[in-house]
C-alpha atoms as a PDB file:
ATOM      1  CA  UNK A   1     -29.069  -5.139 -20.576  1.00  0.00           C
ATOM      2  CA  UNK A   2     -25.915  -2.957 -21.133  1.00  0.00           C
ATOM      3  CA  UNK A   3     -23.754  -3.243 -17.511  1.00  0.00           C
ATOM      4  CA  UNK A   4     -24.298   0.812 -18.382  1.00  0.00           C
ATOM      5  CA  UNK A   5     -27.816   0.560 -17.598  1.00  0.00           C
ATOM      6  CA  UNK A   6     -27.785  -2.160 -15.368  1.00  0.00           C
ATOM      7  CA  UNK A   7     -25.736  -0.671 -12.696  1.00  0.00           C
ATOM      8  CA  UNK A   8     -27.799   2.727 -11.837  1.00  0.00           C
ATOM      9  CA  UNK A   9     -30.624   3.961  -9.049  1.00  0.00           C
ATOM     10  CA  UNK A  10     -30.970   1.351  -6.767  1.00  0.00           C
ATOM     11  CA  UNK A  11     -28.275  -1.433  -7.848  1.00  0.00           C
ATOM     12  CA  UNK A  12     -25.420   1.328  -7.659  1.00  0.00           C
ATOM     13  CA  UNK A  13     -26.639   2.156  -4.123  1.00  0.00           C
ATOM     14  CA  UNK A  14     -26.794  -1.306  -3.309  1.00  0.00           C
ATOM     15  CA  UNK A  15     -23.470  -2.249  -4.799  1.00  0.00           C
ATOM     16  CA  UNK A  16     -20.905  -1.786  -2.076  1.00  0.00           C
ATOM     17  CA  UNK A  17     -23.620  -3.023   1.077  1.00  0.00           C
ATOM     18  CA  UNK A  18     -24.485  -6.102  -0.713  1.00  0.00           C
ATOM     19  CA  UNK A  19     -21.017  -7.173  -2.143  1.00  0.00           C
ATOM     20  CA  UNK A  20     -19.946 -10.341  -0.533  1.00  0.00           C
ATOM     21  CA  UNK A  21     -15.757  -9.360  -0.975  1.00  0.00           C
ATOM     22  CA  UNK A  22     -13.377  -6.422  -2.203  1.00  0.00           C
ATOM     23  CA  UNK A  23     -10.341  -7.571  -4.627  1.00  0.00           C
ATOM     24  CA  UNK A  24      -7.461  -7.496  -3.074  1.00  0.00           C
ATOM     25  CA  UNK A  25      -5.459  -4.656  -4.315  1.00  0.00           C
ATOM     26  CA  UNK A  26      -1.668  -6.506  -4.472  1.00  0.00           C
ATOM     27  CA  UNK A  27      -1.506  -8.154  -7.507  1.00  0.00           C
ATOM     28  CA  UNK A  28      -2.831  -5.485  -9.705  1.00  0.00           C
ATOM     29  CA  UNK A  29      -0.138  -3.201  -7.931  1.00  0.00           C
ATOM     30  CA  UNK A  30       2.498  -5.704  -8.823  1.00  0.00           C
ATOM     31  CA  UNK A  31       1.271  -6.089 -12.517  1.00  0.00           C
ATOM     32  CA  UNK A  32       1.188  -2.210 -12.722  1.00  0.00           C
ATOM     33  CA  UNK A  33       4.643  -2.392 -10.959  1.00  0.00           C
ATOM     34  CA  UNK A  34       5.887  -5.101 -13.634  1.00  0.00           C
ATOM     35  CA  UNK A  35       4.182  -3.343 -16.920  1.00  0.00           C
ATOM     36  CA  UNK A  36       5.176   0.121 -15.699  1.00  0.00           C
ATOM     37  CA  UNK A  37       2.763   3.399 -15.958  1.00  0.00           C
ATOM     38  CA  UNK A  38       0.766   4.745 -16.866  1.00  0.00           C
ATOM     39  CA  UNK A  39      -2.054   2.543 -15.929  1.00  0.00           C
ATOM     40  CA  UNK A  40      -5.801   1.845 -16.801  1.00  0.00           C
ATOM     41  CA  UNK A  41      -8.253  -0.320 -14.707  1.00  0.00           C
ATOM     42  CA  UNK A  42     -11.122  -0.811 -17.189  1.00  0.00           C
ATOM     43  CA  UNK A  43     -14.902  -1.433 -15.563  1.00  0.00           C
ATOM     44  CA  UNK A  44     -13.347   0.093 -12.100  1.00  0.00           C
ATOM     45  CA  UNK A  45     -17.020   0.746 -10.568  1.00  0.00           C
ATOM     46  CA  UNK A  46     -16.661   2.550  -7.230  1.00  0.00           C
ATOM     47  CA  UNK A  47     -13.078   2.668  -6.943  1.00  0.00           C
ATOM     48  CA  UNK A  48     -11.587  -1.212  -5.628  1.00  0.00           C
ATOM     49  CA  UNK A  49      -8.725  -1.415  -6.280  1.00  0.00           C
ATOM     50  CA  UNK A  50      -8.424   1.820  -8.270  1.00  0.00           C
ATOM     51  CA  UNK A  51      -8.638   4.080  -5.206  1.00  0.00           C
ATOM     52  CA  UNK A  52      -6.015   1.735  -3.039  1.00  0.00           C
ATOM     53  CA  UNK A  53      -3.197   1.815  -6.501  1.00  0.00           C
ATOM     54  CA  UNK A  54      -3.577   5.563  -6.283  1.00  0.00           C
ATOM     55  CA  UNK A  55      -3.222   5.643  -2.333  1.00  0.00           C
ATOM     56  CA  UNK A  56       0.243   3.684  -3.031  1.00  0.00           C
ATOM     57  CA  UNK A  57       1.222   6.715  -5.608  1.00  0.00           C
ATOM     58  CA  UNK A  58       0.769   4.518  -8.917  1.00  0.00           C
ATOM     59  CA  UNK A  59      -0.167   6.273 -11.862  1.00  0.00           C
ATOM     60  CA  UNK A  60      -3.657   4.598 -12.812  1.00  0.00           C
ATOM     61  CA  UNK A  61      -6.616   5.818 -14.398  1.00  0.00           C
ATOM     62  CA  UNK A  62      -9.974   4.161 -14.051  1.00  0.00           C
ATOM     63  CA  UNK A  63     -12.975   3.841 -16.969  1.00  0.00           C
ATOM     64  CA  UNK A  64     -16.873   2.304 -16.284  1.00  0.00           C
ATOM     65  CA  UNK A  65     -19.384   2.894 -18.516  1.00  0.00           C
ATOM     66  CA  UNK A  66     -21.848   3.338 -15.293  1.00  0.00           C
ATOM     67  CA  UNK A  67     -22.042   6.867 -14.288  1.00  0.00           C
ATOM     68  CA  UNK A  68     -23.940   6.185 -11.358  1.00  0.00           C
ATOM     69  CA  UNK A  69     -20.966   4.116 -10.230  1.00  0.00           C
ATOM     70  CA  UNK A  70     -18.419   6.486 -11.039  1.00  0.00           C
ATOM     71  CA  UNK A  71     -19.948   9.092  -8.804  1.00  0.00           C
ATOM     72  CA  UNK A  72     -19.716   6.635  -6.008  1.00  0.00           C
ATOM     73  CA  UNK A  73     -16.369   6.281  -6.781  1.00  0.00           C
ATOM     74  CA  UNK A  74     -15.441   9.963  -7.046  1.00  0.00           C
ATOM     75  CA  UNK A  75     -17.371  10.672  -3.898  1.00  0.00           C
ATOM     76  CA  UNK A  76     -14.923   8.278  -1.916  1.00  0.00           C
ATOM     77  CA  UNK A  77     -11.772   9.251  -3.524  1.00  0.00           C
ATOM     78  CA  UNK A  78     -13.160  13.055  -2.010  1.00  0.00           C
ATOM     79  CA  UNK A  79     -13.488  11.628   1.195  1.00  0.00           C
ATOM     80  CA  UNK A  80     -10.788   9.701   1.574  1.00  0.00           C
ATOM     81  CA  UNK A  81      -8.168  12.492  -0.005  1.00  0.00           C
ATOM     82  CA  UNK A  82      -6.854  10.891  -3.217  1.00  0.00           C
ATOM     83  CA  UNK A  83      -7.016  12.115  -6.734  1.00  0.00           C
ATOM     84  CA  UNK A  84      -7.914  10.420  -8.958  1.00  0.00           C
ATOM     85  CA  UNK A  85      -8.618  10.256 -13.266  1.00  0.00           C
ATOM     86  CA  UNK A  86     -11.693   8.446 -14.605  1.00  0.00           C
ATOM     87  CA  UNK A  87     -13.132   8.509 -17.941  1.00  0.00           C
ATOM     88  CA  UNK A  88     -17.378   7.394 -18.444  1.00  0.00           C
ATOM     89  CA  UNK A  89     -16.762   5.285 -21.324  1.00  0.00           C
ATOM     90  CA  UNK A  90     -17.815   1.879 -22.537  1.00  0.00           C
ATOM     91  CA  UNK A  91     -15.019  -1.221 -23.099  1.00  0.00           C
ATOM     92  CA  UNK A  92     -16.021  -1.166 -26.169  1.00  0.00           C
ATOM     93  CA  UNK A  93     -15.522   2.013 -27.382  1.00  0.00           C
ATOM     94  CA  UNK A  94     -12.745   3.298 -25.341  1.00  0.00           C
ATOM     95  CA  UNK A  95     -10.952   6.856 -27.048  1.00  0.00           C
ATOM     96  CA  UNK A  96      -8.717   7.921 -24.254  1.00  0.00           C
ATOM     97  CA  UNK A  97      -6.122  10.843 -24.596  1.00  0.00           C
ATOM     98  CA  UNK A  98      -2.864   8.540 -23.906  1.00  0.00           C
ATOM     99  CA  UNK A  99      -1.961   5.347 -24.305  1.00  0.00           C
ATOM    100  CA  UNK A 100      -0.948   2.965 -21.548  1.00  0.00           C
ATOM    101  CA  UNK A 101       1.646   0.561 -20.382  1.00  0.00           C
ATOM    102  CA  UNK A 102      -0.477  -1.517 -18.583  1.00  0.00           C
ATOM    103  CA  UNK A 103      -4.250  -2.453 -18.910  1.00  0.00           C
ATOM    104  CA  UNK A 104      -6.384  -4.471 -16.592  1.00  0.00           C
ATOM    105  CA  UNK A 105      -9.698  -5.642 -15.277  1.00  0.00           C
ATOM    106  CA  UNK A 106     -10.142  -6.597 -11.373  1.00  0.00           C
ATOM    107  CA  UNK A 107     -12.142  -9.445 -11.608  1.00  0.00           C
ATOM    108  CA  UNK A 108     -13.700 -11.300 -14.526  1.00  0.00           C
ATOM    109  CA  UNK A 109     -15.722  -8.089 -15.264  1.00  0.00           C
ATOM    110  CA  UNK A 110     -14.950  -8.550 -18.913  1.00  0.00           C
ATOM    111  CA  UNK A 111     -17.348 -11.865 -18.764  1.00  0.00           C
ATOM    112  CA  UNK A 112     -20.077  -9.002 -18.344  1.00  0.00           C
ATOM    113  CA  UNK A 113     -19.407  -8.205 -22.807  1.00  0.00           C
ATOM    114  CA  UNK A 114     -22.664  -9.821 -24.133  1.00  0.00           C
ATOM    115  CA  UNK A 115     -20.912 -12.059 -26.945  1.00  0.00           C
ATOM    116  CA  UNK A 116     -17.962 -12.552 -29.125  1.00  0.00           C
ATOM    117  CA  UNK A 117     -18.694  -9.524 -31.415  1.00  0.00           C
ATOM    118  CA  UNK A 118     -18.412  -7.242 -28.001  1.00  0.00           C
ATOM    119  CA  UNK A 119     -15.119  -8.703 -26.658  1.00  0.00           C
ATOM    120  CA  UNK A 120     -13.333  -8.868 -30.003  1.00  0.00           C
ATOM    121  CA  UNK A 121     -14.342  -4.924 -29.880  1.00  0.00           C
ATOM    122  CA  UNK A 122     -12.968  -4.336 -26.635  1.00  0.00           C
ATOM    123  CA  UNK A 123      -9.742  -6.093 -27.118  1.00  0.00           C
ATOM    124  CA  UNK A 124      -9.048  -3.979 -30.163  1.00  0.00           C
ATOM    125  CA  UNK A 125      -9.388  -1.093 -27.892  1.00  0.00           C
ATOM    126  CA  UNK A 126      -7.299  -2.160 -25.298  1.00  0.00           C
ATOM    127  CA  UNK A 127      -4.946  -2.741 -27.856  1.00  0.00           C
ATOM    128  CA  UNK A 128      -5.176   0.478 -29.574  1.00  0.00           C
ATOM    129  CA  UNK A 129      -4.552   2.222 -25.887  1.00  0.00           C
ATOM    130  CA  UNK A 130      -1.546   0.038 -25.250  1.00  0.00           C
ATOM    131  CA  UNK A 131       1.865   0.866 -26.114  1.00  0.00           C
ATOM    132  CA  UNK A 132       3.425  -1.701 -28.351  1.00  0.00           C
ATOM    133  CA  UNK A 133       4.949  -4.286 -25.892  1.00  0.00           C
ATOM    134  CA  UNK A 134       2.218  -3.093 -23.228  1.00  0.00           C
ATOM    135  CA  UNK A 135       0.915  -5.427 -21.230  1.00  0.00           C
ATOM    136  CA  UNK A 136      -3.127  -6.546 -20.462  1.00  0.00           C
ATOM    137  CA  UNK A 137      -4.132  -8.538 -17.719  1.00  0.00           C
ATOM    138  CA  UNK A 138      -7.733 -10.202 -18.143  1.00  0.00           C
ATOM    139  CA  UNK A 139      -9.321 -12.608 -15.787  1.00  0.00           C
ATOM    140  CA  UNK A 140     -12.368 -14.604 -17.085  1.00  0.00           C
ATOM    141  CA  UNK A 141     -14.414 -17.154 -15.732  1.00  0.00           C
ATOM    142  CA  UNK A 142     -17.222 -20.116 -16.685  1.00  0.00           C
ATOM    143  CA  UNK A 143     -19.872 -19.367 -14.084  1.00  0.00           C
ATOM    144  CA  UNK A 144     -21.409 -22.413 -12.466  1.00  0.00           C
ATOM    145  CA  UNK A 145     -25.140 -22.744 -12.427  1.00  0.00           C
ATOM    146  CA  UNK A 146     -26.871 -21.856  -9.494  1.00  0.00           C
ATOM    147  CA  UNK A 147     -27.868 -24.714  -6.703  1.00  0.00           C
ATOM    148  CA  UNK A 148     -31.776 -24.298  -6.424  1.00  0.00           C
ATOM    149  CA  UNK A 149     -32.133 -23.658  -3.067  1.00  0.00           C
ATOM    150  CA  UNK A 150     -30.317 -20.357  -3.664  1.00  0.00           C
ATOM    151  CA  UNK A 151     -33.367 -19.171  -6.072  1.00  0.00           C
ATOM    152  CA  UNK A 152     -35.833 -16.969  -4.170  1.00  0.00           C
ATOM    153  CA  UNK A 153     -33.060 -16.359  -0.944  1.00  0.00           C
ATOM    154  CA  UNK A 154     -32.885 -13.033   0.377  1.00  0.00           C
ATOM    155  CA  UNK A 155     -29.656 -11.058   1.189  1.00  0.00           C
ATOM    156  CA  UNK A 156     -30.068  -8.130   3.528  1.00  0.00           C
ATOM    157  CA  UNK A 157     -27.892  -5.068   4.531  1.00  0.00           C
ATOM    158  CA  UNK A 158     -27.824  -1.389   5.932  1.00  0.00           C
ATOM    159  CA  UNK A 159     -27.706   1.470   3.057  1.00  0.00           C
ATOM    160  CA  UNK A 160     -25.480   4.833   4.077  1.00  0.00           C
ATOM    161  CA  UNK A 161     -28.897   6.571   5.276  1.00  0.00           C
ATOM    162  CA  UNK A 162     -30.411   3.243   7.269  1.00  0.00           C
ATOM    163  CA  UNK A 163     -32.731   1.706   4.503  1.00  0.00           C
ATOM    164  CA  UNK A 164     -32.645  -1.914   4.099  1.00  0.00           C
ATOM    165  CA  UNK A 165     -31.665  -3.325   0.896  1.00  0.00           C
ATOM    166  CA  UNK A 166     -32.892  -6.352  -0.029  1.00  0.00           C
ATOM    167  CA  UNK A 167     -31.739  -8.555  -3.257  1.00  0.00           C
ATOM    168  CA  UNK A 168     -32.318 -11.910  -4.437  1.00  0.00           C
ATOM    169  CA  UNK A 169     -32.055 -13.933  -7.459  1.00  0.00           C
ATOM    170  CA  UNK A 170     -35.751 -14.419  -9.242  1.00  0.00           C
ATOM    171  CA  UNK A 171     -34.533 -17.180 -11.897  1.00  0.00           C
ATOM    172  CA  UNK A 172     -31.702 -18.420 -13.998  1.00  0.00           C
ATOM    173  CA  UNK A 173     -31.493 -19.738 -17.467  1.00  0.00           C
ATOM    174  CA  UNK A 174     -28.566 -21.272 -19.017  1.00  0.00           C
ATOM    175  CA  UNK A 175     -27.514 -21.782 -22.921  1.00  0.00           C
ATOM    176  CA  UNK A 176     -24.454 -23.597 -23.076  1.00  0.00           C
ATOM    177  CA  UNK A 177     -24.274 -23.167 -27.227  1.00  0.00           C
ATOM    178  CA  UNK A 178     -24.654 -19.481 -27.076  1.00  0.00           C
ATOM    179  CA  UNK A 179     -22.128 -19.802 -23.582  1.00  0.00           C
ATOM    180  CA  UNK A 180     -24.473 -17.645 -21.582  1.00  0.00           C
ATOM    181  CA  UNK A 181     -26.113 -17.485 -18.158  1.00  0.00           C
ATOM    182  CA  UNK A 182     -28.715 -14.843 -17.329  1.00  0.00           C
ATOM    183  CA  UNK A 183     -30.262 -14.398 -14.296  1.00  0.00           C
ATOM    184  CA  UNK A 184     -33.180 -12.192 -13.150  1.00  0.00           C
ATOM    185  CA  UNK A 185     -31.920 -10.137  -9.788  1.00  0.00           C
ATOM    186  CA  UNK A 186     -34.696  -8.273  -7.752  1.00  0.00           C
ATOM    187  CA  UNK A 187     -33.044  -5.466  -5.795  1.00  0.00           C
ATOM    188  CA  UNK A 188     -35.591  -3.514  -3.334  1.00  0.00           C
ATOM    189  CA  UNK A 189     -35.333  -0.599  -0.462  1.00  0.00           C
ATOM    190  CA  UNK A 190     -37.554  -0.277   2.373  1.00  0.00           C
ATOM    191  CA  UNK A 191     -37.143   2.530   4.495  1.00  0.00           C
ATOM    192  CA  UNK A 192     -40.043   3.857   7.050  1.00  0.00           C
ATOM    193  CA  UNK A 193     -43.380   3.850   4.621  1.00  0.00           C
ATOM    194  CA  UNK A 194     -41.964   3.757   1.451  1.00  0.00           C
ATOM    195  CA  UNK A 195     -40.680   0.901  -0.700  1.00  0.00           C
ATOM    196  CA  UNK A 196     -38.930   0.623  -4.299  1.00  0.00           C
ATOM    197  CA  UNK A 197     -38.162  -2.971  -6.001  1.00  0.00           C
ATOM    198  CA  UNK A 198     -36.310  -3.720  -9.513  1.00  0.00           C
ATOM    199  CA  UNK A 199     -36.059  -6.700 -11.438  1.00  0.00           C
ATOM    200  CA  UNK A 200     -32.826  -6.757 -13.656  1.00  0.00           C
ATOM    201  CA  UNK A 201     -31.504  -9.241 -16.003  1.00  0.00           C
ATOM    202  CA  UNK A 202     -27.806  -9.827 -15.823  1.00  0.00           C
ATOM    203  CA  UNK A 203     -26.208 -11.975 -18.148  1.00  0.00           C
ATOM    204  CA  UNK A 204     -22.771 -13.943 -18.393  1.00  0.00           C
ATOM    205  CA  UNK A 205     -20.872 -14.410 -21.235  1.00  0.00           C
ATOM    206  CA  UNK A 206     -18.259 -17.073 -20.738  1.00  0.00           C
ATOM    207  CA  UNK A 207     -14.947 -17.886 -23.244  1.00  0.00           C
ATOM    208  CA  UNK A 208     -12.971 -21.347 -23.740  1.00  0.00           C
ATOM    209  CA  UNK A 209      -9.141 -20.693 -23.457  1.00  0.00           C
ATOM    210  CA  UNK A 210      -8.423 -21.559 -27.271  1.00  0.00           C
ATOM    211  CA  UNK A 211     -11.450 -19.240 -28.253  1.00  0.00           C
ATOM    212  CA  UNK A 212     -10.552 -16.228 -26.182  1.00  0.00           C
ATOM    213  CA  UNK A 213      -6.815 -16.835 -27.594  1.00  0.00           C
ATOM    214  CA  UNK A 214      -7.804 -16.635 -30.513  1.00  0.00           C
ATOM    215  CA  UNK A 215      -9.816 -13.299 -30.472  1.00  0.00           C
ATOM    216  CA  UNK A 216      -7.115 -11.742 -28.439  1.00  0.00           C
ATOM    217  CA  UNK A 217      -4.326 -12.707 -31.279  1.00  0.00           C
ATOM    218  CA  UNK A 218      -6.793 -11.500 -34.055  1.00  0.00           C
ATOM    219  CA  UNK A 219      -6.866  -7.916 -31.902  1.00  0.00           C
ATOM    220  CA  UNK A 220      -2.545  -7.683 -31.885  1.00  0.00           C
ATOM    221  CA  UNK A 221      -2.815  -9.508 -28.033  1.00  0.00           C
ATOM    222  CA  UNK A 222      -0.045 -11.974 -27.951  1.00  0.00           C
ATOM    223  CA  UNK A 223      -0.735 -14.258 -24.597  1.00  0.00           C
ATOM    224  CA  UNK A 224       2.255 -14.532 -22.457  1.00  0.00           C
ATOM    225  CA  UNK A 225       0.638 -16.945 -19.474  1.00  0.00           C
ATOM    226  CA  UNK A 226      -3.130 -18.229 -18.698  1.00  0.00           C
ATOM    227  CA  UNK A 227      -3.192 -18.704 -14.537  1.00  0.00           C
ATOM    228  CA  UNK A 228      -5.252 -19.850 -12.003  1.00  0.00           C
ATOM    229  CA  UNK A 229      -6.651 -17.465  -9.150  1.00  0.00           C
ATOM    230  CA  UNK A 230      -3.604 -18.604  -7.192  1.00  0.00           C
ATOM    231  CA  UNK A 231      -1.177 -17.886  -9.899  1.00  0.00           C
ATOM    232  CA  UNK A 232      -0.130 -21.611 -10.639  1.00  0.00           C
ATOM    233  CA  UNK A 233      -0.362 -22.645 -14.491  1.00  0.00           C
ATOM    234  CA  UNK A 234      -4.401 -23.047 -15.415  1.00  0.00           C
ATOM    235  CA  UNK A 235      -5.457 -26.142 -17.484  1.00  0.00           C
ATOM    236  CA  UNK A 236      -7.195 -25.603 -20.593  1.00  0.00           C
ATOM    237  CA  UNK A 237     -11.021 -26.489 -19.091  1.00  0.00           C
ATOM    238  CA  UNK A 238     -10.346 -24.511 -15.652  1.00  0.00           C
ATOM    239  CA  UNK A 239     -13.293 -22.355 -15.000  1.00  0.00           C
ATOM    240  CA  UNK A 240     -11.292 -19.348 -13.622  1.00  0.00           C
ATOM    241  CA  UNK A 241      -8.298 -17.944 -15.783  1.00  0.00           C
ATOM    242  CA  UNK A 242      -6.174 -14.809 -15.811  1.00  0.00           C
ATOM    243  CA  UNK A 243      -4.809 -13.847 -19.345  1.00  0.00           C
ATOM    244  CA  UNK A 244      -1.960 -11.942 -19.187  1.00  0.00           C
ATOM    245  CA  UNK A 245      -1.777 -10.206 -22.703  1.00  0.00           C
ATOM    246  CA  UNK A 246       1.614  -8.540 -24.566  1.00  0.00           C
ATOM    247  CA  UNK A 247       0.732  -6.382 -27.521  1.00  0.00           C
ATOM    248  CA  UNK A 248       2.440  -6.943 -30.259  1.00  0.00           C
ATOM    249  CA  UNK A 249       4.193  -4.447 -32.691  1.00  0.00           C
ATOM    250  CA  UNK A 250       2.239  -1.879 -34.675  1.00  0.00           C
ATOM    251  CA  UNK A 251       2.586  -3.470 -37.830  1.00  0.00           C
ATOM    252  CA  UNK A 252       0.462  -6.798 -36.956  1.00  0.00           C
ATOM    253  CA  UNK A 253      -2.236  -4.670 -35.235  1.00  0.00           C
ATOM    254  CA  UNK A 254      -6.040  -5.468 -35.787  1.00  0.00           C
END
């Protein structure tokens, strides 16, 4: 399932209640800070960080391919008094009107790209919407499999109008060839009499450092550093990494 399709209805309601943390908004400022503006978060669902960037007066634009999310995300901008630019697009496919200094997920969103075909895609198009000597800053992960007492648990909280959402994860299967990990997530709402429940599948895509070099130098991505999430120098197996990306000239492009 397409992120596209997976976050809509119930799971985009359910998104912001349910989520266990927000990223912290700092060290995307100080990348956009570094890289310079314009700016482009890319999967920025209902606006964290992207609203908080705008609210210190940086020049960033945000793209999700979820409409349902982007609504949420436009609704709080409203509310809170910020403009802000987004664009309903996929990764993929991205055909935006400028080009950017600076590109960047929050969060290892880009794991979410079903297989190798899908990321080499959407690092072509980050590439093509960078500037040449832009910079693109990518954070992947290998997910762990889940302990077995978490299968079947139930997470509970409060939507905006006083339902209670209810999600847990169904099952797991893992394929360490293909490097995937899908799980089947039940999401539900109860609310006086009336009761909805989905089952969704949502898979995991992961990378190993040489691979995901190597499809970001075939796109015109030159990698400057690899890090761990506390910015110290990852090793090559670490199961969280943040690529920061240069693009190179014009002439060695895709």
């Amino acid at each position: 399932m397409e992120p596209a399709d997976f976050y809509t209805g119930i799971v985009a309601d359910a998104y912001a209640p349910l989520k266990s943390f927000s990223p912290d908004p700092e060290p995307y400022a100080a990348f956009v800070r570094d890289s310079g503006t314009p700016a482009l978060e890319l999967g920025c669902g209902d606006g964290d960080p992207l609203l908080a960037l705008r609210r210190h007066g940086l020049d960033v634009e945000g793209v999700d391919s979820s409409a349902d999310m982007l609504e949420r995300c436009c609704r709080r901008a409203d509310e809170a008094g910020i403009a802000v630019t987004v664009h309903h697009q996929r990764m993929e496919t991205l055909s935006l009107p400028r080009r950017f200094h600076s590109v960047f997920l929050a969060g290892p969103t880009f794991n979410l790209l079903p297989d190798d075909s899908a990321a080499d895609a959407t690092l072509r198009s980050i590439r093509r919407h960078l500037v040449d000597g832009g910079s693109a800053l990518i954070p992947i992960h290998v997910p762990s499999p889940s302990p077995a007492d978490q299968i079947g648990q139930v997470r509970t909280a409060a939507a905006d109008d006083g339902a209670e959402l209810r999600f847990s994860l169904v099952s797991e299967e893992r394929n360490e060839t293909m490097r995937t990990q899908t799980a089947i997530l039940r999401y539900e709402r109860h609310q006086n009499d009336e009761s909805t429940m989905v089952e969704r599948p949502w898979l995991l895509h992961w990378y190993t450092r040489s691979g995901f070099e190597e499809l970001a130098t075939a796109a015109g991505l030159m990698t400057v550093s690899v890090t761990d999430a506390d910015g110290n120098a990852a090793e090559d197996d670490a199961a969280y990494m943040v690529f920061r990306l240069r693009a190179a000239p014009s002439p060695l492009l895709y």
